[in-house]
C-alpha atoms as a PDB file:
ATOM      1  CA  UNK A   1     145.795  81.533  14.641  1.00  0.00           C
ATOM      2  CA  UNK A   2     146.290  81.652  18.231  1.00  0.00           C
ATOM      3  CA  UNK A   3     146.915  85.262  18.569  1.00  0.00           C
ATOM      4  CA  UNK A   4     144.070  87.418  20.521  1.00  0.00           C
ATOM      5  CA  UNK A   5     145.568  90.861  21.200  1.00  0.00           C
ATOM      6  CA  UNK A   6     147.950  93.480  19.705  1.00  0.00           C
ATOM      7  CA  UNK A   7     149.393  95.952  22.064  1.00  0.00           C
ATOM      8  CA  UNK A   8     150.128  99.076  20.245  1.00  0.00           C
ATOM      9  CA  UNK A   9     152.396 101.903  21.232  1.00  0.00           C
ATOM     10  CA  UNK A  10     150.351 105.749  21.520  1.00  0.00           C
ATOM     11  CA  UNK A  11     151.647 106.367  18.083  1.00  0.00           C
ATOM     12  CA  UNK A  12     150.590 103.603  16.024  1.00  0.00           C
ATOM     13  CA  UNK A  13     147.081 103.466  17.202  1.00  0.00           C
ATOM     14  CA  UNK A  14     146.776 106.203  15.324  1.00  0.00           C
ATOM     15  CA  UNK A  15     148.133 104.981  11.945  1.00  0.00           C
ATOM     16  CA  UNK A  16     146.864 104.171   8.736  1.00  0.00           C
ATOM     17  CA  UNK A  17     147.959 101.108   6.632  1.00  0.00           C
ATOM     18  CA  UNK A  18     149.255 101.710   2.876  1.00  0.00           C
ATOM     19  CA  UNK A  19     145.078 101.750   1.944  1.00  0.00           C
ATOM     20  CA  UNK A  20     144.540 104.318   4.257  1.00  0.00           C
ATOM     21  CA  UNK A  21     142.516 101.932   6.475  1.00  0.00           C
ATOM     22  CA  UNK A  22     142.761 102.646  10.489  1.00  0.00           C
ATOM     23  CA  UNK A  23     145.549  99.604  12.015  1.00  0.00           C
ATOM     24  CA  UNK A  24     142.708  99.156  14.994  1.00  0.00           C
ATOM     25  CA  UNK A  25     140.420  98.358  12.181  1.00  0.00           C
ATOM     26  CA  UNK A  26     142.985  95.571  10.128  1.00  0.00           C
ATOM     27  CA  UNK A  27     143.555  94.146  13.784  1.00  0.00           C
ATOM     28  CA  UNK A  28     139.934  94.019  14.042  1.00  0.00           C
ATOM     29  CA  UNK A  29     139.445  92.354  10.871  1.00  0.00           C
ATOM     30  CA  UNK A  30     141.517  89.995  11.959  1.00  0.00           C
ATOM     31  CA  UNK A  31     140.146  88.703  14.475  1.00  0.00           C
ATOM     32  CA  UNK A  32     142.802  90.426  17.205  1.00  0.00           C
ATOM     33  CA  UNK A  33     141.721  92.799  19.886  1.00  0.00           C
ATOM     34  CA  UNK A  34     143.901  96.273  19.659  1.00  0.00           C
ATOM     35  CA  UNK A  35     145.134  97.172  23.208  1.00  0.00           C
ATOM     36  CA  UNK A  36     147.512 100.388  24.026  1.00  0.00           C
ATOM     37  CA  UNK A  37     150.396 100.654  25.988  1.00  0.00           C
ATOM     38  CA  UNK A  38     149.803 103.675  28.514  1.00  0.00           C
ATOM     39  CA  UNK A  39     153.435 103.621  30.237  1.00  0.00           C
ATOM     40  CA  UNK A  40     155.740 105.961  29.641  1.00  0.00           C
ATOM     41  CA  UNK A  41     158.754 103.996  30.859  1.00  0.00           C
ATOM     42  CA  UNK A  42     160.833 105.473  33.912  1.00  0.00           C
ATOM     43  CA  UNK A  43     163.186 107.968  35.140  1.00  0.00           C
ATOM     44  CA  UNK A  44     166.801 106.526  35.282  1.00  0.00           C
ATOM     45  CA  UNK A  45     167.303 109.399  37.819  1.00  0.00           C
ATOM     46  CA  UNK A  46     165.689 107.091  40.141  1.00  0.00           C
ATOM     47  CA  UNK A  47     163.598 107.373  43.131  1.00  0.00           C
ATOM     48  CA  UNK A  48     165.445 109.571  45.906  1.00  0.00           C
ATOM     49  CA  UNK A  49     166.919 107.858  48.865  1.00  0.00           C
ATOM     50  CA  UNK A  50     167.262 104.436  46.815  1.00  0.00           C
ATOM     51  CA  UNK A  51     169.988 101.783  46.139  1.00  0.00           C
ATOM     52  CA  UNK A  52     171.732 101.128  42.832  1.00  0.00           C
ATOM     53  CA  UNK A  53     170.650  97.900  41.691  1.00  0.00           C
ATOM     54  CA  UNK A  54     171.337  95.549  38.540  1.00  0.00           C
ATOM     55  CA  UNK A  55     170.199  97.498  36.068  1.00  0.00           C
ATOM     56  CA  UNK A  56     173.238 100.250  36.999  1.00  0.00           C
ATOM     57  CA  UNK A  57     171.202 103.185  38.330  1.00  0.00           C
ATOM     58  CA  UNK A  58     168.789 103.320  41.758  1.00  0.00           C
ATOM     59  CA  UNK A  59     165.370 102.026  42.063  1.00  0.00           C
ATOM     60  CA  UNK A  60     162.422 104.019  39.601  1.00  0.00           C
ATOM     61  CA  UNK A  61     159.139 104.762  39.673  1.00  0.00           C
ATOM     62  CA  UNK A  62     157.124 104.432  35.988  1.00  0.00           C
ATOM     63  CA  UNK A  63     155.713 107.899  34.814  1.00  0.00           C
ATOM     64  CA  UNK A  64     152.597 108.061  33.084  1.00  0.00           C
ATOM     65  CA  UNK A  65     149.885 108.902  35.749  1.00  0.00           C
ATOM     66  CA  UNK A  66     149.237 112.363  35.195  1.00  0.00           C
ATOM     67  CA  UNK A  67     147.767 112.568  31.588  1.00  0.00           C
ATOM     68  CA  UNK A  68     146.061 108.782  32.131  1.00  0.00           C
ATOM     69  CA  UNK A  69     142.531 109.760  32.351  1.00  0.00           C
ATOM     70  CA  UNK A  70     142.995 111.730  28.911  1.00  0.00           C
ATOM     71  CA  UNK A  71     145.516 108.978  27.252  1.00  0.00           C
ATOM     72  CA  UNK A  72     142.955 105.944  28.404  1.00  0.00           C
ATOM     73  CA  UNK A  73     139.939 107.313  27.517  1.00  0.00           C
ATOM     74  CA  UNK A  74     141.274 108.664  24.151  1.00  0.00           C
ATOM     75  CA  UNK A  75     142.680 104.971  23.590  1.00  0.00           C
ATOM     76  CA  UNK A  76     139.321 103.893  23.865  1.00  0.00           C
ATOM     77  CA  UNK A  77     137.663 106.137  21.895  1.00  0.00           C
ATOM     78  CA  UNK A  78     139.912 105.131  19.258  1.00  0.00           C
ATOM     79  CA  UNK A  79     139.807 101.582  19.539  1.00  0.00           C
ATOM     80  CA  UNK A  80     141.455 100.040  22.004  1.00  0.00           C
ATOM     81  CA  UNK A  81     139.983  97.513  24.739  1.00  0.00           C
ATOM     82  CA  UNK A  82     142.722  96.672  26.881  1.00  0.00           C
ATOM     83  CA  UNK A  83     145.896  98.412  28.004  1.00  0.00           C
ATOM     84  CA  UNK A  84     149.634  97.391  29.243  1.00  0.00           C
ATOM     85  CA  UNK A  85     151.580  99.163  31.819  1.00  0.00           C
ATOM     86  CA  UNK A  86     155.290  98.356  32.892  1.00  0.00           C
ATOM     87  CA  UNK A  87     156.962  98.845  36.537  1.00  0.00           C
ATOM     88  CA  UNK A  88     160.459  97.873  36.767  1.00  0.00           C
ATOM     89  CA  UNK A  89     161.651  96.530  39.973  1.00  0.00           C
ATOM     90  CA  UNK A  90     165.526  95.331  40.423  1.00  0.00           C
ATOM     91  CA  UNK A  91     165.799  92.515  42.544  1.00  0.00           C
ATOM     92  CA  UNK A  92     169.363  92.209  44.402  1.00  0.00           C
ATOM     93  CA  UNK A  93     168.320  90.506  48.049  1.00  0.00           C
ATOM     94  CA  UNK A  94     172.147  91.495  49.457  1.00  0.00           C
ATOM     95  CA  UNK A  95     171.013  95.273  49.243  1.00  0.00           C
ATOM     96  CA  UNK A  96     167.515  94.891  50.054  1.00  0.00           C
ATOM     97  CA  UNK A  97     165.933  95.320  47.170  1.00  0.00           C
ATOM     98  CA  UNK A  98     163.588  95.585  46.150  1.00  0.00           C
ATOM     99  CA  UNK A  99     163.430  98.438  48.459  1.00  0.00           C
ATOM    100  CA  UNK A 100     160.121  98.520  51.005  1.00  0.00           C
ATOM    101  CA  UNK A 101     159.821 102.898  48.893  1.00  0.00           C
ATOM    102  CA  UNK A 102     159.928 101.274  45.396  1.00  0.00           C
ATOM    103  CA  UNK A 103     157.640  98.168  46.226  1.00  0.00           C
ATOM    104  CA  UNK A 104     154.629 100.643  47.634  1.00  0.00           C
ATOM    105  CA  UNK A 105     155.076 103.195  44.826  1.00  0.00           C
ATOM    106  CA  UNK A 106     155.237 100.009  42.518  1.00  0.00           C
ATOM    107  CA  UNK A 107     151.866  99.003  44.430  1.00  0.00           C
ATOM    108  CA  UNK A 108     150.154 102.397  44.361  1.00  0.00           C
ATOM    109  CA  UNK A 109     151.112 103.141  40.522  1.00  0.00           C
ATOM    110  CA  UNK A 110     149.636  99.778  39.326  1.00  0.00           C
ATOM    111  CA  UNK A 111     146.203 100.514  41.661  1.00  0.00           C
ATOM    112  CA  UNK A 112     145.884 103.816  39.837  1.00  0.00           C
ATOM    113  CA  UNK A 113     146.627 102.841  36.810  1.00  0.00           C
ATOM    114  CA  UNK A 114     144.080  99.775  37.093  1.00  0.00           C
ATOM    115  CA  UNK A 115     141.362 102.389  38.515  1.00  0.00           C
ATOM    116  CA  UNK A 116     141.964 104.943  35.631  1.00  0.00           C
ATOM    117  CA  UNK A 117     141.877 102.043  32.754  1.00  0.00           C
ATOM    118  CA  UNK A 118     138.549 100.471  34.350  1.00  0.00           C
ATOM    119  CA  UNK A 119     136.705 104.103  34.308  1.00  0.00           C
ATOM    120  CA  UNK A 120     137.255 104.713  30.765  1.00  0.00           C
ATOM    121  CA  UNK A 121     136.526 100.898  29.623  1.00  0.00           C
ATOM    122  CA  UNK A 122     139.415  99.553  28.858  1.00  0.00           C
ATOM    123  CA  UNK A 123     140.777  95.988  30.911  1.00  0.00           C
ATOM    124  CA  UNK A 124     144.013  96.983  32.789  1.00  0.00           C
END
């Protein structure tokens, strides 16, 4: 009842339920929106130069950027009208972090990724 959106990972936008109707189309029917999740998480290699935080490995940057345009407007094409993307940031104020290199890549990821999203239609 109080549920508006779905987010659905790359592969099950493109799935069929047991009737062989599309899953954007039963979350339609429903009265949800279907959104996509564009991330493709990080790199546990980490970004060069960085600390080891919390999460037991340095700072990361979130890959997904270089197939967006493709991925988004393919999303949209299909169905979806909204999109999710993740950054990870550890926070651990005795080292510093996070680190002044993750917090601008964290900042220039999310502005692309916005940009991208908003040029094929779909709400970042």
């Amino acid at each position: 009842e109080h549920i508006s959106g779905v987010i659905l990972h790359w592969e099950t936008l493109f799935q069929k339920d047991p009737s062989g109707k599309d899953m954007v189309d039963v979350i339609r029917e429903n009265g949800m929106i279907p959104g996509i999740k564009l991330d493709k998480a990080y790199d546990k290699k980490g970004l060069w130069g960085t600390e080891v935080g919390p999460l037991g490995h340095p700072e990361v940057s979130t890959r997904g950027l270089d197939d967006l345009q493709q991925r988004a407007a393919e999303a949209y094409q299909k169905g979806a009208r909204f999109a999710k993307w993740r950054n990870v940031l550890q926070l651990d104020p005795a080292k510093g972090l996070p680190s002044d290199v993750a917090i601008a890549d964290t900042v220039h990821t999310l502005a692309r990724y916005a940009s991208i999203c908003q040029s094929e239609r779909l709400v970042p």
